[in-house]
C-alpha atoms as a PDB file:
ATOM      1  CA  UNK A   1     -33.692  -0.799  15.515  1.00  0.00           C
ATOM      2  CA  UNK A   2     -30.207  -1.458  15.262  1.00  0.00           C
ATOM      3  CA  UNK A   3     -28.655   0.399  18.441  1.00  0.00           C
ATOM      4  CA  UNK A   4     -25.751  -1.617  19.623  1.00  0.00           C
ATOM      5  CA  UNK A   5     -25.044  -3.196  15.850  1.00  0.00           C
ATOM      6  CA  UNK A   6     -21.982  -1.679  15.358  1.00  0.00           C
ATOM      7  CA  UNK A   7     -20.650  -3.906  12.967  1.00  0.00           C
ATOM      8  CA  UNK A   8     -21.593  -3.443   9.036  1.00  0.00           C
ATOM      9  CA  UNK A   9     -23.207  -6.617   7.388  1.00  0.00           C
ATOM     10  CA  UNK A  10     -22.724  -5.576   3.920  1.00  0.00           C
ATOM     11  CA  UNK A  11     -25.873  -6.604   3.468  1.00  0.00           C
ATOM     12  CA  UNK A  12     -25.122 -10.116   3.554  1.00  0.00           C
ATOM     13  CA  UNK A  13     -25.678 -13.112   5.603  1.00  0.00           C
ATOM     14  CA  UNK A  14     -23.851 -14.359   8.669  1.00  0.00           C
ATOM     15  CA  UNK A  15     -22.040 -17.714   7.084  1.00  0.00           C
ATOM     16  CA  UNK A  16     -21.760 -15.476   4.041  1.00  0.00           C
ATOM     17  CA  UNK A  17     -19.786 -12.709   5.813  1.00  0.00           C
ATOM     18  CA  UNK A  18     -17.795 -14.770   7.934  1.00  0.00           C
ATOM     19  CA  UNK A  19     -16.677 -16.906   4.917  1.00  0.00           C
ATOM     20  CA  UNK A  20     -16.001 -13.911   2.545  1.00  0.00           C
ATOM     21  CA  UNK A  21     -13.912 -11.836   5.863  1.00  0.00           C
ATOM     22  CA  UNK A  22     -12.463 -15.045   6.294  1.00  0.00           C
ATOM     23  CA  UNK A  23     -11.098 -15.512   2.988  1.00  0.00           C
ATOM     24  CA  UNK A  24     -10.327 -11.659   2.902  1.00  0.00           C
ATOM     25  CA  UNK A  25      -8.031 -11.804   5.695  1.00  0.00           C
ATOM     26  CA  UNK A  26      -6.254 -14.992   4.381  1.00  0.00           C
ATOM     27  CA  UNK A  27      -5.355 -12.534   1.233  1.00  0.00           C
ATOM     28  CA  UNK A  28      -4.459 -10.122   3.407  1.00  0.00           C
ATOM     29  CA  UNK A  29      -1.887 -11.652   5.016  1.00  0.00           C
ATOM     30  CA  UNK A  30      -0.433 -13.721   2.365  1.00  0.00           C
ATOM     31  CA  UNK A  31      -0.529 -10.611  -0.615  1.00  0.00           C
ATOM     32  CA  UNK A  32       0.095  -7.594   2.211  1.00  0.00           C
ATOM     33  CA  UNK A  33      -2.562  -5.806   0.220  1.00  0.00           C
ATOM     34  CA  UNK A  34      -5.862  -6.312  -0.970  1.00  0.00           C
ATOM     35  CA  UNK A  35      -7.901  -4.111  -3.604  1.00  0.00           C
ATOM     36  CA  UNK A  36     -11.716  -3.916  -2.518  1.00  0.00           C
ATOM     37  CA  UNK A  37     -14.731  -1.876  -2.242  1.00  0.00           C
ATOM     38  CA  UNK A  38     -13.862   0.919   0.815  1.00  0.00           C
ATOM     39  CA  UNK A  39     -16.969  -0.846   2.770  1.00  0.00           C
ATOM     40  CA  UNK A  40     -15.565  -3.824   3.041  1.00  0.00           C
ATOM     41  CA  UNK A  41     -12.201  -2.801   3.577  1.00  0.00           C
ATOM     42  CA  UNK A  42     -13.558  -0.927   6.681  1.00  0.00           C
ATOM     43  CA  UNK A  43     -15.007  -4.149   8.072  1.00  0.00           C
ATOM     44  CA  UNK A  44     -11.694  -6.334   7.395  1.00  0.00           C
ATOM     45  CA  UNK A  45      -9.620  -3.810   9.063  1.00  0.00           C
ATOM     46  CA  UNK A  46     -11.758  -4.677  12.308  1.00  0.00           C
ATOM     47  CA  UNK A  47     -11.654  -8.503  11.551  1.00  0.00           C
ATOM     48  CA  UNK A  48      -7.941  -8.799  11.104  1.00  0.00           C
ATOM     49  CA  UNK A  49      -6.576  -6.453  13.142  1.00  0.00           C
ATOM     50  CA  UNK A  50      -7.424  -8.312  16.269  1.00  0.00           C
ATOM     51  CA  UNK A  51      -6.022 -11.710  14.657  1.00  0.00           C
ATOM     52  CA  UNK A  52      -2.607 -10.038  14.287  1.00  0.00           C
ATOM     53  CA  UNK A  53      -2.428  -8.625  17.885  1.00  0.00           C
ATOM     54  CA  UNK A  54      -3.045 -11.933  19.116  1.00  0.00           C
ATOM     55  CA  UNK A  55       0.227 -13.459  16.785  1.00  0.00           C
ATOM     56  CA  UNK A  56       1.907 -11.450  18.682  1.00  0.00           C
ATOM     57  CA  UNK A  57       1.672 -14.243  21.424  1.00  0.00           C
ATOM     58  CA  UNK A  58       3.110 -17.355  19.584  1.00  0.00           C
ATOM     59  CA  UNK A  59       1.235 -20.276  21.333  1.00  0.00           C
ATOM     60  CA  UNK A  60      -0.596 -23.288  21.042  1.00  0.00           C
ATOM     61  CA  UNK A  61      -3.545 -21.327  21.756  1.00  0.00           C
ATOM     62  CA  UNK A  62      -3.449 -18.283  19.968  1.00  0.00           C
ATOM     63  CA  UNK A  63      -2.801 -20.496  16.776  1.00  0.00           C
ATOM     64  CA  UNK A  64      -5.864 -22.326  17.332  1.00  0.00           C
ATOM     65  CA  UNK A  65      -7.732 -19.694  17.741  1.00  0.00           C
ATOM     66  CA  UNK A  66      -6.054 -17.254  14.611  1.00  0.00           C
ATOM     67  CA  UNK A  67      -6.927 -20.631  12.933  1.00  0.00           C
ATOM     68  CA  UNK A  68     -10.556 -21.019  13.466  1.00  0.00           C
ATOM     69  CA  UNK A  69     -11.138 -17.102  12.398  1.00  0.00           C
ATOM     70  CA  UNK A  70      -8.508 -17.892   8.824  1.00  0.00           C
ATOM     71  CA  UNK A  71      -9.531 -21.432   8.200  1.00  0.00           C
ATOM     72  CA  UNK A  72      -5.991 -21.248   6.136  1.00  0.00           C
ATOM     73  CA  UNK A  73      -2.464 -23.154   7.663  1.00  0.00           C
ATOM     74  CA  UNK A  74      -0.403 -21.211   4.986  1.00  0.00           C
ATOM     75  CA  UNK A  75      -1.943 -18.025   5.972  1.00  0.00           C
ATOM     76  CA  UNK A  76      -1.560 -18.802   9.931  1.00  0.00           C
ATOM     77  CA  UNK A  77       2.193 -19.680   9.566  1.00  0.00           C
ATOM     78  CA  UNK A  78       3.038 -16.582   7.931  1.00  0.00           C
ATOM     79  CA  UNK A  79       0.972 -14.392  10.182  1.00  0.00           C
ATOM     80  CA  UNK A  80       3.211 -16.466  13.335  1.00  0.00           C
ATOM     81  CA  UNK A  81       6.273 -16.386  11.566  1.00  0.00           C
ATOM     82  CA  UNK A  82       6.864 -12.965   9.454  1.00  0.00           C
ATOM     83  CA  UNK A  83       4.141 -10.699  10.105  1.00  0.00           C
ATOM     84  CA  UNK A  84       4.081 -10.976  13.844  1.00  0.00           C
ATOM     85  CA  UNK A  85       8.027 -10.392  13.880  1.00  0.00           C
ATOM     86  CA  UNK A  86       7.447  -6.821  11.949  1.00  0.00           C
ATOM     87  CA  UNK A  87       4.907  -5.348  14.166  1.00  0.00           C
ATOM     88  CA  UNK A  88       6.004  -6.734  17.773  1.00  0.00           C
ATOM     89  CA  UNK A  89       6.645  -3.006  18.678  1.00  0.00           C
ATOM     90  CA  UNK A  90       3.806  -1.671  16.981  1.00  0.00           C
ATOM     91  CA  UNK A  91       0.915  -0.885  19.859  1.00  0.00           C
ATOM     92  CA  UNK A  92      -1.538  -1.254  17.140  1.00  0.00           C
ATOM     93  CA  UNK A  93      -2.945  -0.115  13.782  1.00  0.00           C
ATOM     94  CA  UNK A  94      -1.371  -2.613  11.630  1.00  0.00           C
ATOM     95  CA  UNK A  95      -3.727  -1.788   8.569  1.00  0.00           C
ATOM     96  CA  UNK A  96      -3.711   1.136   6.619  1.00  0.00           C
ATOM     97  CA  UNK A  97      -6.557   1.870   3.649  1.00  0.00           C
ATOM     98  CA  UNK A  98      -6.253   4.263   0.546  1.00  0.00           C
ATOM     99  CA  UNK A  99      -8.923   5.019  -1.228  1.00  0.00           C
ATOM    100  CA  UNK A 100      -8.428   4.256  -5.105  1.00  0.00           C
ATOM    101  CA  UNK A 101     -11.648   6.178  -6.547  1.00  0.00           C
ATOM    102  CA  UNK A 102     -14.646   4.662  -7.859  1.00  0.00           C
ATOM    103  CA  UNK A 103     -15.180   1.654  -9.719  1.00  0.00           C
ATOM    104  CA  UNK A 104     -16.785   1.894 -12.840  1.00  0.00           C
ATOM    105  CA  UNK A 105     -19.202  -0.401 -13.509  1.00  0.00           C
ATOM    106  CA  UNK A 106     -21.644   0.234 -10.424  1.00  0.00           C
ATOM    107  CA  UNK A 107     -20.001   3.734  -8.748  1.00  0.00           C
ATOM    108  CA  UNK A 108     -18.898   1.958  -5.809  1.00  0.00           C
ATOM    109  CA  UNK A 109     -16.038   3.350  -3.948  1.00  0.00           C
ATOM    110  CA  UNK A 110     -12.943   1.666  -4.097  1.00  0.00           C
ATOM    111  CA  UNK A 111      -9.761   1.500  -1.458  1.00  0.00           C
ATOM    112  CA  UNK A 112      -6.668  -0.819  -0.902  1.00  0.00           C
ATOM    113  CA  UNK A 113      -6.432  -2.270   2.594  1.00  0.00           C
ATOM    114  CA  UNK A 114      -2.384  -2.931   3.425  1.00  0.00           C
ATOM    115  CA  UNK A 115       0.030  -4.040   6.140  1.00  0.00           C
ATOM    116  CA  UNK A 116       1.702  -1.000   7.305  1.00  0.00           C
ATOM    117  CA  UNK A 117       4.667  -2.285   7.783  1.00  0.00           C
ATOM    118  CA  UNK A 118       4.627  -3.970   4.185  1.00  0.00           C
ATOM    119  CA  UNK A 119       4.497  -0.989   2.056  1.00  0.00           C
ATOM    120  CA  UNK A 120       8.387  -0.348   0.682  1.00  0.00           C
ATOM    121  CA  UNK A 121       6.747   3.057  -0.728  1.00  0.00           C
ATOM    122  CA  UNK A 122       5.862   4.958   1.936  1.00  0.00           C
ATOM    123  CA  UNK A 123       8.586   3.662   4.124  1.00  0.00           C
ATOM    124  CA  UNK A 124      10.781   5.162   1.504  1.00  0.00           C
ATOM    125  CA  UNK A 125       9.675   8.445   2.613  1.00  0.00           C
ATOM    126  CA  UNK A 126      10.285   8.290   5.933  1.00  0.00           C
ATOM    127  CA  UNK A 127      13.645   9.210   5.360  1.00  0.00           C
ATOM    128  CA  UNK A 128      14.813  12.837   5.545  1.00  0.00           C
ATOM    129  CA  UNK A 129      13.819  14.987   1.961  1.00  0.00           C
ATOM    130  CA  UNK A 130      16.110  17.064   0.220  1.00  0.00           C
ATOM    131  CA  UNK A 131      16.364  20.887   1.684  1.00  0.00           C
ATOM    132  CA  UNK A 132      13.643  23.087   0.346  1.00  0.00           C
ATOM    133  CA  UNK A 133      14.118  25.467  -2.454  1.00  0.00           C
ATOM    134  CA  UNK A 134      13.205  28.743  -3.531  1.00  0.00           C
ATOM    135  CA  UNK A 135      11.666  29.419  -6.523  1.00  0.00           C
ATOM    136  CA  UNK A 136      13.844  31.915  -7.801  1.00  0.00           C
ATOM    137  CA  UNK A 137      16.452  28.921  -7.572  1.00  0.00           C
ATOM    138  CA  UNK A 138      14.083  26.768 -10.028  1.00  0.00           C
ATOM    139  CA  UNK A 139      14.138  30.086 -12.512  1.00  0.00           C
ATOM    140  CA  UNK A 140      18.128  29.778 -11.816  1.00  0.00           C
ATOM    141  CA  UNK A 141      18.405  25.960 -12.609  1.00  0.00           C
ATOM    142  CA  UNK A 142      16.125  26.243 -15.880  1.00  0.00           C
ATOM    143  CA  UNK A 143      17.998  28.703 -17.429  1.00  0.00           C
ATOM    144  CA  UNK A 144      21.082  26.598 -16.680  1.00  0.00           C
ATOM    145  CA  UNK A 145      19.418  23.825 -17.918  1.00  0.00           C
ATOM    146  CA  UNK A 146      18.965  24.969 -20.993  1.00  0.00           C
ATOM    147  CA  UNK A 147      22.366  27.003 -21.810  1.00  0.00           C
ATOM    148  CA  UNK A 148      24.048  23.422 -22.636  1.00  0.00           C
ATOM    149  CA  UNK A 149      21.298  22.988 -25.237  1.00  0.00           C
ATOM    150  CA  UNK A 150      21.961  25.964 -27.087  1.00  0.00           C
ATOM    151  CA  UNK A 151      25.753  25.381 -27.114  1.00  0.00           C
ATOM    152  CA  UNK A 152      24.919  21.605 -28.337  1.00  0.00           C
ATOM    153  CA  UNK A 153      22.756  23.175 -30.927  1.00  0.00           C
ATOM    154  CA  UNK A 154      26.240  25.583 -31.867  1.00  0.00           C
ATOM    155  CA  UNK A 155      28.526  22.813 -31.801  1.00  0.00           C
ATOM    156  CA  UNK A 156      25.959  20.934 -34.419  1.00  0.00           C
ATOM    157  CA  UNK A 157      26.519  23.916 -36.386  1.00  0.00           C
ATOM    158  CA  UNK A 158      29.879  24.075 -36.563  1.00  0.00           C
ATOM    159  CA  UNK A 159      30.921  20.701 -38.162  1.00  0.00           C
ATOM    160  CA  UNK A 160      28.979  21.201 -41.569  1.00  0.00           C
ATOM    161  CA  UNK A 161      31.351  24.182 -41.657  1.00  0.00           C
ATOM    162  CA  UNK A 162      33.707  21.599 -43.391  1.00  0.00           C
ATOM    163  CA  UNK A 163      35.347  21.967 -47.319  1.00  0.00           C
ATOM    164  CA  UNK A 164      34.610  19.526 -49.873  1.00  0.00           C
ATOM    165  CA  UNK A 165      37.517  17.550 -50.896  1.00  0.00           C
ATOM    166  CA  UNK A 166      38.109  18.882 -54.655  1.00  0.00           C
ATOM    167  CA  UNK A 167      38.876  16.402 -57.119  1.00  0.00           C
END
């Protein structure tokens, strides 16, 4: 019985799944985004997100300790040095996944695992939209749209109109 194995194993082995998380996160934090199967992207949001609340601290210790989870000095420094700077503020929830469909060589479902705070896209829409409109005002604009059409179409017309030069 499995009743306090909360954790997934993707049926794998121990070494196995701390190697492949391991590796995961690394390309996590270096990339911002990672494209995976929605299983494991469940189970590397609860791996990493812990190793990024504890950059927020920027000591000897917590590097030691980010380190033996990352096994990756390139990865470590930018987690200290960028990523930690972006979400000081942020009380948590530093991931965010979107699922992407299904893959289609096995049917496996698919997602993208991201830093929040990465994604220029959807901070993008953050900022105020443009007022709402009616849809009688979409009727209005196509018809203006296409009244300079027709009068491009007449102007066309109207230089053919031209005499031949008689010799």
């Amino acid at each position: 019985m499995r009743h306090g194995c909360k954790q997934n194993k993707l049926s794998r082995t121990h070494a196995h799944r701390a190697a492949m998380l391991s590796n995961m996160a690394a390309s996590l934090i270096k990339h911002k985004r990672v494209e995976t199967t929605l299983a494991k992207a469940k189970v590397l949001r609860g791996y990493v997100e812990p190793l990024i609340n504890r950059s927020k601290d920027d000591s000897t210790h917590s590097r030691r300790m980010v380190f033996s989870y990352l096994q990756d000095k390139e990865a470590v420094t930018e987690l200290f040095r960028e990523i930690s700077q972006k979400v000081a503020n942020r009380p948590g929830g530093y991931t965010r996944i979107l699922k992407t469909g299904i893959r289609k060589g096995d049917n496996s479902e698919m997602a993208i695992i991201e830093l929040v705070d990465y994604n220029e896209n959807m901070l993008k829409e953050n900022k105020p939209a443009k007022a709402k409109t009616t849809r009688r005002s979409r009727a209005k604009k196509a018809t203006a749209e296409t009244e300079p059409e027709a009068n491009a179409e007449e102007k066309v017309e109207e230089k053919p109109a031209e005499e031949p030069k008689a010799e």
